[in-house]
PDB file of N, CA and C in Angstrom:
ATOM      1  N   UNK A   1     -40.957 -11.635  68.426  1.00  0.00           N
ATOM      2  CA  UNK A   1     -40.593 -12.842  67.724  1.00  0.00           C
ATOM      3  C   UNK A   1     -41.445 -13.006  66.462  1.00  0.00           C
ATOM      4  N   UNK A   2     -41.552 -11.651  65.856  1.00  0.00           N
ATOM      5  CA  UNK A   2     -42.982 -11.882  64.392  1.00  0.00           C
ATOM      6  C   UNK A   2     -41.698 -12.500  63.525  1.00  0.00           C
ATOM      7  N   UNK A   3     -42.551 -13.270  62.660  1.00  0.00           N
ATOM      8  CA  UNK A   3     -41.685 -13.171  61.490  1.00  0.00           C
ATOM      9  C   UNK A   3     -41.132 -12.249  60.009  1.00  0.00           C
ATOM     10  N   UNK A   4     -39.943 -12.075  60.150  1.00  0.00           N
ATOM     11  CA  UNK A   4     -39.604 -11.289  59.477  1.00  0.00           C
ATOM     12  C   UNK A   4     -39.296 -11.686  57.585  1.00  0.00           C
ATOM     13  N   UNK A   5     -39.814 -10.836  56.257  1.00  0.00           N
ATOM     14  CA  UNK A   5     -40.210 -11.310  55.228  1.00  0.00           C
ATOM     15  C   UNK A   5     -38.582 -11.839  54.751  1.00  0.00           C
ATOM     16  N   UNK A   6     -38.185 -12.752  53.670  1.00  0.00           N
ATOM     17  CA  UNK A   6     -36.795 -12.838  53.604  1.00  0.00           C
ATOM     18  C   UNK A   6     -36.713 -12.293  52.624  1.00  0.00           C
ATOM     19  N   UNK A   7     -35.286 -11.541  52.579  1.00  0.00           N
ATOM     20  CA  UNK A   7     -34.711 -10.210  51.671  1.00  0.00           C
ATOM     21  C   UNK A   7     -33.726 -10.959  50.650  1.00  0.00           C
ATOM     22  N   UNK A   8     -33.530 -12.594  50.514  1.00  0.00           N
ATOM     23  CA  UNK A   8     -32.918 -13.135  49.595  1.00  0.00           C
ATOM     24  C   UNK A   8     -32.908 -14.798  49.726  1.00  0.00           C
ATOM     25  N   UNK A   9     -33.075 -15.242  48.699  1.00  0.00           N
ATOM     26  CA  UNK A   9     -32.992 -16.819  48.634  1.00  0.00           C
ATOM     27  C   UNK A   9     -34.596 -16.960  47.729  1.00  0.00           C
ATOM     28  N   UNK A  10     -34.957 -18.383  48.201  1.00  0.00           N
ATOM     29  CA  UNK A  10     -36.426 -18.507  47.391  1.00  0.00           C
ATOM     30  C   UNK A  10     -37.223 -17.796  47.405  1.00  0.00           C
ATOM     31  N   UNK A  11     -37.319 -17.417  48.863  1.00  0.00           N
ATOM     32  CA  UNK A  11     -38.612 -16.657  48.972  1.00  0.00           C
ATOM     33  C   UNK A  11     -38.722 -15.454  49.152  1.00  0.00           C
ATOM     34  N   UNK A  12     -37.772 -14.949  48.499  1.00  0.00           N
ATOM     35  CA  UNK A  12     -37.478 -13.386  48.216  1.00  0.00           C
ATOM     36  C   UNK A  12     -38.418 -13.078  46.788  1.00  0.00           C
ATOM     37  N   UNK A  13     -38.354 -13.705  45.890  1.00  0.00           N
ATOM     38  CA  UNK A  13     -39.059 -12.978  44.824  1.00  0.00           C
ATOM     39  C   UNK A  13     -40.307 -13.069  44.639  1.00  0.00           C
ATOM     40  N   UNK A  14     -40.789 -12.296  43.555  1.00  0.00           N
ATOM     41  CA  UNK A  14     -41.958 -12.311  43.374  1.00  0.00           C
ATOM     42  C   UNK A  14     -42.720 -11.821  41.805  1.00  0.00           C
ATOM     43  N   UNK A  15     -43.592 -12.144  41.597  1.00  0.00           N
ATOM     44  CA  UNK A  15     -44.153 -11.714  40.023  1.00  0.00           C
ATOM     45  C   UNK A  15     -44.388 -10.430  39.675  1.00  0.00           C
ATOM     46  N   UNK A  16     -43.525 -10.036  38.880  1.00  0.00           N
ATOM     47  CA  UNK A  16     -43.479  -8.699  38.734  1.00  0.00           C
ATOM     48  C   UNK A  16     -44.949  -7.981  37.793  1.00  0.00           C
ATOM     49  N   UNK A  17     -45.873  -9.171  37.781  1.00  0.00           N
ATOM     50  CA  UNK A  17     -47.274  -8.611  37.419  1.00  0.00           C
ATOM     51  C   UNK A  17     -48.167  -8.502  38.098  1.00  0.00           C
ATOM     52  N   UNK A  18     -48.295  -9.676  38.808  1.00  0.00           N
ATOM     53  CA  UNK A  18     -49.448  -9.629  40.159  1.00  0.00           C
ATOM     54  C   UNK A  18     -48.912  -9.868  41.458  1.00  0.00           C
ATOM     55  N   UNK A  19     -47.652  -9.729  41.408  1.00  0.00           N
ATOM     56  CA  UNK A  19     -46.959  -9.956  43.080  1.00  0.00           C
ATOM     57  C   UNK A  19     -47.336 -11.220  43.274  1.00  0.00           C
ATOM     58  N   UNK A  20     -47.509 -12.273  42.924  1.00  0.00           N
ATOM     59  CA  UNK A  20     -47.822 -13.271  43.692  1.00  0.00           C
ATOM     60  C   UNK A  20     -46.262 -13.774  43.698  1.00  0.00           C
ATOM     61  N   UNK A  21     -46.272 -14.396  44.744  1.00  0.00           N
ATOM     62  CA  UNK A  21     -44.784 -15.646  45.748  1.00  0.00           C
ATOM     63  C   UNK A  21     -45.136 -17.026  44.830  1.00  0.00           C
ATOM     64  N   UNK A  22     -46.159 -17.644  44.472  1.00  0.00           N
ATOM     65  CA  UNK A  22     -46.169 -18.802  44.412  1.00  0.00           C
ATOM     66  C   UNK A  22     -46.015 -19.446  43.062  1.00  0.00           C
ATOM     67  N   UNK A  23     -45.093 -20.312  42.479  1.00  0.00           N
ATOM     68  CA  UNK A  23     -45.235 -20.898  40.952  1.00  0.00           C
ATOM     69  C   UNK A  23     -44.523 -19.792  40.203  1.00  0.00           C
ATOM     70  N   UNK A  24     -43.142 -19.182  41.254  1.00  0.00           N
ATOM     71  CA  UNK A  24     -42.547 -18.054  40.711  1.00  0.00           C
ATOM     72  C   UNK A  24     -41.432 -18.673  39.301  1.00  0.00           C
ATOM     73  N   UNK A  25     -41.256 -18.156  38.069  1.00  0.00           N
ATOM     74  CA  UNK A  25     -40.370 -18.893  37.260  1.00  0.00           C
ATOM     75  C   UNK A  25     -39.423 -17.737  37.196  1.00  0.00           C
ATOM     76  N   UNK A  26     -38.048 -18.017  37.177  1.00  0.00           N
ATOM     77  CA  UNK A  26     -36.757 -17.167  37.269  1.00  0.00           C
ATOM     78  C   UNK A  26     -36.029 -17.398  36.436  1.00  0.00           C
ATOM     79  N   UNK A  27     -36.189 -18.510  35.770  1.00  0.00           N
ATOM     80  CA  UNK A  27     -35.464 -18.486  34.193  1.00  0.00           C
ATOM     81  C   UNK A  27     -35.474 -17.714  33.074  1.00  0.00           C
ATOM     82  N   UNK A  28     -34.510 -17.082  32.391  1.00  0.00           N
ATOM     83  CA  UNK A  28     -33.972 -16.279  31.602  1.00  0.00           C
ATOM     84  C   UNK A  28     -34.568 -14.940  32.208  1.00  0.00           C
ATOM     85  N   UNK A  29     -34.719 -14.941  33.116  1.00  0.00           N
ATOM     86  CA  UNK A  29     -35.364 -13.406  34.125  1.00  0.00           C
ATOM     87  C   UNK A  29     -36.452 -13.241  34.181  1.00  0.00           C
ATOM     88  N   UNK A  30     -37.315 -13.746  33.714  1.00  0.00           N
ATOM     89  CA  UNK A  30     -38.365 -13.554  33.751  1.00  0.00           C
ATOM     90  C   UNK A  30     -39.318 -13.197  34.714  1.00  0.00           C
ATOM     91  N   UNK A  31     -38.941 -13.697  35.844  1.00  0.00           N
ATOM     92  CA  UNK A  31     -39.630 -13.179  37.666  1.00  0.00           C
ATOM     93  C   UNK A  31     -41.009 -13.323  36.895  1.00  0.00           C
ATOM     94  N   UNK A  32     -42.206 -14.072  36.361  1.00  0.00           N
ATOM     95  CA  UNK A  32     -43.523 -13.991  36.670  1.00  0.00           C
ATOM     96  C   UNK A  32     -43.969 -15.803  37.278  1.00  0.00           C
ATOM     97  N   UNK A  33     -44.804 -15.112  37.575  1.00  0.00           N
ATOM     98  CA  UNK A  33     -45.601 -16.645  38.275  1.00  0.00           C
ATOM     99  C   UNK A  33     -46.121 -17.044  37.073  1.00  0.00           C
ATOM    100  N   UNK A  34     -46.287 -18.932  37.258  1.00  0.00           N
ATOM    101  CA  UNK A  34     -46.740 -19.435  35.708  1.00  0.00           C
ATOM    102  C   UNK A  34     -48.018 -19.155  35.158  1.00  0.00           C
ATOM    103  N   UNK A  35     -48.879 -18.228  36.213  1.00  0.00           N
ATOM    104  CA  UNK A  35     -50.189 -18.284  35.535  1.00  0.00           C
ATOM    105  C   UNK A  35     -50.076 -16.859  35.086  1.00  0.00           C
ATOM    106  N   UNK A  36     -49.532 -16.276  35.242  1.00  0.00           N
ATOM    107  CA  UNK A  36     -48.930 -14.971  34.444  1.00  0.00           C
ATOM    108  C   UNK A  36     -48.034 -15.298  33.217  1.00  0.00           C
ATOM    109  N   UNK A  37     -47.422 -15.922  33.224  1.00  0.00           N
ATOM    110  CA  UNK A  37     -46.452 -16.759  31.944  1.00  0.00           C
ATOM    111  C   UNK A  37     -47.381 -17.049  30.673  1.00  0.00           C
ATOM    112  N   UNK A  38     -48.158 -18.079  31.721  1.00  0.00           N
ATOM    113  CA  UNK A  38     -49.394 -18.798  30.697  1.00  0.00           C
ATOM    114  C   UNK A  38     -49.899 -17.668  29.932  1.00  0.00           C
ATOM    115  N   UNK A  39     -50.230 -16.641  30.635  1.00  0.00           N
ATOM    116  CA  UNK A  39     -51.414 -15.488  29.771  1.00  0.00           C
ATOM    117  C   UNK A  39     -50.499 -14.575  28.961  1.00  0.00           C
ATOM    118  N   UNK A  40     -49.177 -14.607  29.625  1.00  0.00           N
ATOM    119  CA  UNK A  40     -48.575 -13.264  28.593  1.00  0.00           C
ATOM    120  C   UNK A  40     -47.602 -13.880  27.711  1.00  0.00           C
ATOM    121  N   UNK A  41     -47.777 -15.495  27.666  1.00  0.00           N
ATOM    122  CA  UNK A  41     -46.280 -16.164  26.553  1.00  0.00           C
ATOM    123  C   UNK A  41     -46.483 -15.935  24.919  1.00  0.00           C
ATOM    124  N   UNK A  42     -47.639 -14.800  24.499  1.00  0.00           N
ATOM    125  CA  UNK A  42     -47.235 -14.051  23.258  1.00  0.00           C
ATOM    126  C   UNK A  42     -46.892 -13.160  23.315  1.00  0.00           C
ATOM    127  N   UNK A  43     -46.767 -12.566  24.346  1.00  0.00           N
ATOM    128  CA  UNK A  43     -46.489 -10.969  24.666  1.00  0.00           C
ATOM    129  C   UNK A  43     -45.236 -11.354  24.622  1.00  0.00           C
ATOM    130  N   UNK A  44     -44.123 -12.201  24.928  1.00  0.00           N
ATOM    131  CA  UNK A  44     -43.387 -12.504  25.654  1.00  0.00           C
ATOM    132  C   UNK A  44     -42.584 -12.868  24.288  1.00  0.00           C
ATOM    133  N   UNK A  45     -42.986 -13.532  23.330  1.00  0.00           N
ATOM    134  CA  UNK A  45     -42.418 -14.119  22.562  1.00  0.00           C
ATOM    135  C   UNK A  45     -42.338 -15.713  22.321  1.00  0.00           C
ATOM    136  N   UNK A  46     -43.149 -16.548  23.260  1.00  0.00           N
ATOM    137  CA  UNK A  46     -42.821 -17.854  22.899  1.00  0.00           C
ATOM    138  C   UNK A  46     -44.057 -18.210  21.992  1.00  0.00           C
ATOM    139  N   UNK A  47     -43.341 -19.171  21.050  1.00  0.00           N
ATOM    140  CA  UNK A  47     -44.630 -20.100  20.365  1.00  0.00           C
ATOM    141  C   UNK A  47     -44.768 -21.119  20.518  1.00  0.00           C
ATOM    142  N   UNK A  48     -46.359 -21.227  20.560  1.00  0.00           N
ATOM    143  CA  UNK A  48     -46.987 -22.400  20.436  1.00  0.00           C
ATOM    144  C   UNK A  48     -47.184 -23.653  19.881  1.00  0.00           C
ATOM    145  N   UNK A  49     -46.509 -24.843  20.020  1.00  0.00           N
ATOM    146  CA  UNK A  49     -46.209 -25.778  18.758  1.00  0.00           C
ATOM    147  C   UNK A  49     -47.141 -26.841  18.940  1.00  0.00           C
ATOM    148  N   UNK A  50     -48.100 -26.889  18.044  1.00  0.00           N
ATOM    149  CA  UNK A  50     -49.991 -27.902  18.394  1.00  0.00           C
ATOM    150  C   UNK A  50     -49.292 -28.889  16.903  1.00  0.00           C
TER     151      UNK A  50
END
């Protein structure tokens, strides 16, 4: 009766930089967690508007 990982729905994905499950963002495909977002959103292309 272990639990088995789920192969689709929320908690199927994961950050395709550090694997982390948690604070996953899936908009426009992106699959990273936001603290991966945060560090790579020049790599990425977004700007900063201060």
């Amino acid at each position: 009766m272990g639990h088995q990982p789920s192969s689709f729905g929320q908690g199927s994905g994961s950050c395709h930089i550090c694997s982390n499950r948690h604070g996953l963002i899936r908009k426009y495909g992106l699959n990273m967690c936001r603290q991966c977002s945060l560090q790579y959103a020049n790599d990425i292309g977004f700007i900063r508007l201060d």
